[in-house]
C-alpha atoms as a PDB file:
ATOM      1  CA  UNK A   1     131.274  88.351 107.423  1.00  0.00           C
ATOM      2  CA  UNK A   2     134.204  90.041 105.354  1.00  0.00           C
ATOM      3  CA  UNK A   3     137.037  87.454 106.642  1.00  0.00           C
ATOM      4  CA  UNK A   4     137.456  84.415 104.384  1.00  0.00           C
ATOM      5  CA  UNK A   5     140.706  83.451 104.609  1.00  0.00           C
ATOM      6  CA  UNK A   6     141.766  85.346 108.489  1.00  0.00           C
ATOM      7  CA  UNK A   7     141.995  84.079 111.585  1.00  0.00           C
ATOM      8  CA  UNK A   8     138.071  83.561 113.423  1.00  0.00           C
ATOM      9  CA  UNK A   9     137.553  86.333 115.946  1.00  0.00           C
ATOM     10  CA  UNK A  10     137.340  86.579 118.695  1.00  0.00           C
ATOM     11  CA  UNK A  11     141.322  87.513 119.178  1.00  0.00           C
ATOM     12  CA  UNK A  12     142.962  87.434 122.587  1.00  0.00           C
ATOM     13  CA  UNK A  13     146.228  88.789 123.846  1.00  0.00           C
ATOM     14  CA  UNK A  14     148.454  86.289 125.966  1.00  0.00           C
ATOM     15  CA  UNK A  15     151.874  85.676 127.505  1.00  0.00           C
ATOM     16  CA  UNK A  16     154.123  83.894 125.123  1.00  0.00           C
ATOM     17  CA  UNK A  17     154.543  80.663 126.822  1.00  0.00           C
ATOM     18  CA  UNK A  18     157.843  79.328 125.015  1.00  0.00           C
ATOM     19  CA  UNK A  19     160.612  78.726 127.490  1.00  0.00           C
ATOM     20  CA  UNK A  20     162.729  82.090 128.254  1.00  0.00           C
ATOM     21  CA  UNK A  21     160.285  84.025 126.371  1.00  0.00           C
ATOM     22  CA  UNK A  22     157.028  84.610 128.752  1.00  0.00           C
ATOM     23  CA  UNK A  23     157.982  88.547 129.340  1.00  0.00           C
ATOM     24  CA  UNK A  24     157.267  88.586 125.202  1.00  0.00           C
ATOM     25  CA  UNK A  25     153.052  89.184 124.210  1.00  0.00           C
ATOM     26  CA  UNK A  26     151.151  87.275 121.749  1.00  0.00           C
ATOM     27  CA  UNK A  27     147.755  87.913 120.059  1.00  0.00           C
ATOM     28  CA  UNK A  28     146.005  84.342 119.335  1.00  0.00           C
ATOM     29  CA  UNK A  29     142.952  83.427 118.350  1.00  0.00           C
ATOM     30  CA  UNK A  30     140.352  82.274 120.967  1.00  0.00           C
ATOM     31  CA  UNK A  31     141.525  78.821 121.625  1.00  0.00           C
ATOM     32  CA  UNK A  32     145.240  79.893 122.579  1.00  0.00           C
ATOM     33  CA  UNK A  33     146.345  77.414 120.005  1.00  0.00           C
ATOM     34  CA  UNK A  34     147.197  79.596 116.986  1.00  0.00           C
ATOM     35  CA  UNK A  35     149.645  82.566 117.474  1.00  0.00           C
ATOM     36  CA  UNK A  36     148.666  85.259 114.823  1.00  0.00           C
ATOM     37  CA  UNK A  37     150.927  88.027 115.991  1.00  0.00           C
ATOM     38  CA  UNK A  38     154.379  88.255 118.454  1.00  0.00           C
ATOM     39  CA  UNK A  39     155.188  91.245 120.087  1.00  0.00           C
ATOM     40  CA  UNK A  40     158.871  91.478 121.387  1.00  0.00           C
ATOM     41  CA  UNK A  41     158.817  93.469 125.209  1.00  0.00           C
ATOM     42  CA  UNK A  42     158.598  97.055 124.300  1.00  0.00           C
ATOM     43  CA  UNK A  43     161.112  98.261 127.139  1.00  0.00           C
ATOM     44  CA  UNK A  44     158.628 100.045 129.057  1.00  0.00           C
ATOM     45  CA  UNK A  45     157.952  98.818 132.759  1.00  0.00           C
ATOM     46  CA  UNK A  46     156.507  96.140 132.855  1.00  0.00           C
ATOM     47  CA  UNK A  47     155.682  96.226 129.037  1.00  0.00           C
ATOM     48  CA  UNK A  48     152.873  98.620 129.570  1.00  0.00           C
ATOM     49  CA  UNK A  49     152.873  99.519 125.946  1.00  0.00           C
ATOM     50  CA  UNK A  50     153.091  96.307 124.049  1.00  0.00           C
ATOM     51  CA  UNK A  51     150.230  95.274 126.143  1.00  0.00           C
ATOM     52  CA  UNK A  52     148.458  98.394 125.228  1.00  0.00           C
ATOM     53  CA  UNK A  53     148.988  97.944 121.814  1.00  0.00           C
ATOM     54  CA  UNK A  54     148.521  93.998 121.996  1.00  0.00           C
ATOM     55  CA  UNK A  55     144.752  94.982 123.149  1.00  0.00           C
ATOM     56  CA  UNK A  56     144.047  97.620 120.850  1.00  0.00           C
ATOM     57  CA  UNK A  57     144.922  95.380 117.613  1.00  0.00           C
ATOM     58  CA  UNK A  58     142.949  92.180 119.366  1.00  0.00           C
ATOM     59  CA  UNK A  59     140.258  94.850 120.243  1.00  0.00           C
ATOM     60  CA  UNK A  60     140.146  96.442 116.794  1.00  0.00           C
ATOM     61  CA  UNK A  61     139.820  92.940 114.753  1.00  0.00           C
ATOM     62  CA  UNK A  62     137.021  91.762 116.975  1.00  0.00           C
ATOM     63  CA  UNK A  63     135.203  94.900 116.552  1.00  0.00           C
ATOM     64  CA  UNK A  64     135.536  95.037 112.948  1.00  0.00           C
ATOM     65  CA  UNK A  65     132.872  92.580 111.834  1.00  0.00           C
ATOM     66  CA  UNK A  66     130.406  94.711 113.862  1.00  0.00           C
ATOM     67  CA  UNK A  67     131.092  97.516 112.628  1.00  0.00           C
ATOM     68  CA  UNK A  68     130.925  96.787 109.048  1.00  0.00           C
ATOM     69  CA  UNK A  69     127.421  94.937 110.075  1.00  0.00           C
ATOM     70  CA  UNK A  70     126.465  98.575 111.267  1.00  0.00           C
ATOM     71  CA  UNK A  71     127.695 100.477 107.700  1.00  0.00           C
ATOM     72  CA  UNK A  72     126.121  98.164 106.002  1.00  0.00           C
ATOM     73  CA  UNK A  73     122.769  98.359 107.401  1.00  0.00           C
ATOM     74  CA  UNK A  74     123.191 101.917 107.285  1.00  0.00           C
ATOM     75  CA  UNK A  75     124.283 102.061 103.801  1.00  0.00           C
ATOM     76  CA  UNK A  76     121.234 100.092 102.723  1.00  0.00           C
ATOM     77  CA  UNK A  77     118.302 101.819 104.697  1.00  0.00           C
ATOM     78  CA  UNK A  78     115.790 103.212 102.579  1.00  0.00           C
ATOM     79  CA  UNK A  79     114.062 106.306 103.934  1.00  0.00           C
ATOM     80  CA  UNK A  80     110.762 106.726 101.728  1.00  0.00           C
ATOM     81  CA  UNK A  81     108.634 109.388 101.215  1.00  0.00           C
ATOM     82  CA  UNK A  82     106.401 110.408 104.140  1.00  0.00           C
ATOM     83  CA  UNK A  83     103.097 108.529 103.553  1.00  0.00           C
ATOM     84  CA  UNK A  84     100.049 111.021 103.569  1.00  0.00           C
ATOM     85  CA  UNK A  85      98.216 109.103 106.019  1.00  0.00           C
ATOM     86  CA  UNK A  86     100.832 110.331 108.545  1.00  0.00           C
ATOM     87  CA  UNK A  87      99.996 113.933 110.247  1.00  0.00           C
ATOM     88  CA  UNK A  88     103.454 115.081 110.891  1.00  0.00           C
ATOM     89  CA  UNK A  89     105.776 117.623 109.535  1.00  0.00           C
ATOM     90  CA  UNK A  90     108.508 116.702 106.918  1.00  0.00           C
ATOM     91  CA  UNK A  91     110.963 117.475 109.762  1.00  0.00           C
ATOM     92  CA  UNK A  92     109.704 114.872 112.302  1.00  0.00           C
ATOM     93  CA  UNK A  93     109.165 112.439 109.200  1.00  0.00           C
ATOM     94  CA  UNK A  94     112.832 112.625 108.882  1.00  0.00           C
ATOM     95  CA  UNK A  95     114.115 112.758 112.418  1.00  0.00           C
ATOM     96  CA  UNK A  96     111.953 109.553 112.886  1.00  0.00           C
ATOM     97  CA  UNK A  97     112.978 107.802 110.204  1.00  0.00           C
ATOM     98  CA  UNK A  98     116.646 108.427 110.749  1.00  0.00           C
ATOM     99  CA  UNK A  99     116.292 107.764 114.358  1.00  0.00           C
ATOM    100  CA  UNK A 100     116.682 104.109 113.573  1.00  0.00           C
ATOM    101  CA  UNK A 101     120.108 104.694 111.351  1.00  0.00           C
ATOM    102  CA  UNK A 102     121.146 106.052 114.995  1.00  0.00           C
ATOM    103  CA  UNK A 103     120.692 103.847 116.879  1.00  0.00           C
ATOM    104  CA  UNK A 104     122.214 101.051 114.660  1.00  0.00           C
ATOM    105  CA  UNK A 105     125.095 103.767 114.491  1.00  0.00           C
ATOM    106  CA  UNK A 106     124.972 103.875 118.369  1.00  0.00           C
ATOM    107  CA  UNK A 107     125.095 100.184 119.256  1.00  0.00           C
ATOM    108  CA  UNK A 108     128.105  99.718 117.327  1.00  0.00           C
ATOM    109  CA  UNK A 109     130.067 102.584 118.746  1.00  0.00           C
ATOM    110  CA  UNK A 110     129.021 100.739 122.426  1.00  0.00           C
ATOM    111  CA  UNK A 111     131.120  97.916 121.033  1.00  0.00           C
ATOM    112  CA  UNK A 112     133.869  99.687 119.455  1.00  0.00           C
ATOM    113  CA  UNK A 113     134.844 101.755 122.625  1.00  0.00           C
ATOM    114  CA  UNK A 114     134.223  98.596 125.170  1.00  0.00           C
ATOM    115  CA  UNK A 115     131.639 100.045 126.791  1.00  0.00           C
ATOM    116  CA  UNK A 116     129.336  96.507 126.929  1.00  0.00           C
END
């Protein structure tokens, strides 16, 4: 969506594979084949962090386009008057009609956190 010229999601996180250098992480693109980011061993056991942080930033960039998807949508609703020929107070008009923007809202979120 908003990503011209940057690297396709969906990113990945991976061992770098280079000889004496496989304890070092590297965020690619899907493939394996193009290294967007290197991430020197953080000092922590086992690198816990740098792997922590290698999947947050891969995590982060492939939720992005969904998210902005979501605002968008959001931004753009249009939430009308309440037509006369329904029998319902303006209250319920609006938690109905905002129900969807929710929802949308909801879905996203899902994604964000990793919960699919």
């Amino acid at each position: 969506m908003y990503h011209s010229k940057r690297t396709p999601v969906p990113w990945a996180v991976c061992a770098d594979n280079r000889s004496g250098m496989t304890w070092n992480i590297e965020i690619t693109d899907e493939s394996g084949d193009n290294r967007i980011c290197f991430m020197s061993h953080d000092d922590t056991r086992q690198n816990a962090r740098g792997l922590a942080n290698a999947a947050f930033i891969a995590h982060a960039v492939n939720c992005y386009d969904d998210l902005i998807e979501a605002l968008v949508i959001i931004a753009d609703q249009h939430i009308g008057d309440q037509p006369s020929a329904i029998d319902i107070d303006e209250a319920a008009w609006n938690a109905r009609c905002h129900s969807n923007l929710r929802t949308i809202a909801r879905q996203a979120l899902v994604k964000a956190k990793g919960e699919t």
